[in-house]
Protein backbone atom coordinates (compact mmCIF):
# COMPACT_ATOMS: atom_id res chain seq x y z
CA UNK A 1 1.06 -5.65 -50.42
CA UNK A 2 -1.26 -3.01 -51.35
CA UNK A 3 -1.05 -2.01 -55.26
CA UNK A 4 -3.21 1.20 -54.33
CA UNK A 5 0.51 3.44 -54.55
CA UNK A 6 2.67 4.32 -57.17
CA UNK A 7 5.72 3.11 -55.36
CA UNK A 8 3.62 -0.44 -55.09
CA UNK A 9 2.25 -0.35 -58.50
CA UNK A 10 6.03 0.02 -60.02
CA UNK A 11 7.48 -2.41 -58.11
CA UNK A 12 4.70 -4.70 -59.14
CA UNK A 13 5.22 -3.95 -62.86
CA UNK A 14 8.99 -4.10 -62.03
CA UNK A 15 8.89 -8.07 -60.83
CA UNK A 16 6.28 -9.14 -63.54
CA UNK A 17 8.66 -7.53 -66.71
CA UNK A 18 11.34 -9.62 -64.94
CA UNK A 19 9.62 -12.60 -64.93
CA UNK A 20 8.23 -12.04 -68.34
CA UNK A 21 11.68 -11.57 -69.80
CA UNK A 22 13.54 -14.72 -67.95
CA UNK A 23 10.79 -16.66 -69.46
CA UNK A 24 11.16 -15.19 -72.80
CA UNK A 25 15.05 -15.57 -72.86
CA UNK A 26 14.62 -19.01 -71.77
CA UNK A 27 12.37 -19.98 -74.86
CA UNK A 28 14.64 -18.40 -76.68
CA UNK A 29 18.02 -20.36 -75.56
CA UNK A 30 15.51 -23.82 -76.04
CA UNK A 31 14.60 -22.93 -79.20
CA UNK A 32 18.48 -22.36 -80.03
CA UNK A 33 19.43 -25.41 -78.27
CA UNK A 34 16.75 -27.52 -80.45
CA UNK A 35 18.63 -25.89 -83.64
CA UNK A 36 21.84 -27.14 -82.57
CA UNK A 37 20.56 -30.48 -82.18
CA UNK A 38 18.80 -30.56 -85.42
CA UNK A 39 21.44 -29.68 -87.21
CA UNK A 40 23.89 -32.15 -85.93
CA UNK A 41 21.68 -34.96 -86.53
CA UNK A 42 20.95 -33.82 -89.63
CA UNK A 43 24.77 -33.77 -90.17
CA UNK A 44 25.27 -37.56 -88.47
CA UNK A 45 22.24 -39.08 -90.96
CA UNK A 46 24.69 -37.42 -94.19
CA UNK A 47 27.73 -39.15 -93.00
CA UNK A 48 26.11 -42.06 -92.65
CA UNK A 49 24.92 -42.14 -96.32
């Protein structure tokens, strides 16, 4: 696939965003995730004090 066309060019531009985004939501939901776990073993090592 040519990029030398708008139509290409967009479409291009189009997939990569997509990409970027999935990527970025998925760092997102990891870091979020890693919270969660902190936080209950955090909670687990007060109980057992």
């Amino acid at each position: 696939m040519g990029r030398n066309n708008e139509k290409n060019i967009k479409t291009h531009n189009d997939k990569l965003h997509k990409a970027q985004a999935k990527k970025k939501q998925a760092e997102i939901a990891r870091k979020e995730k890693l919270k969660e776990i902190v936080k209950k073993f955090n909670e687990d090592k007060k109980e057992e004090k």
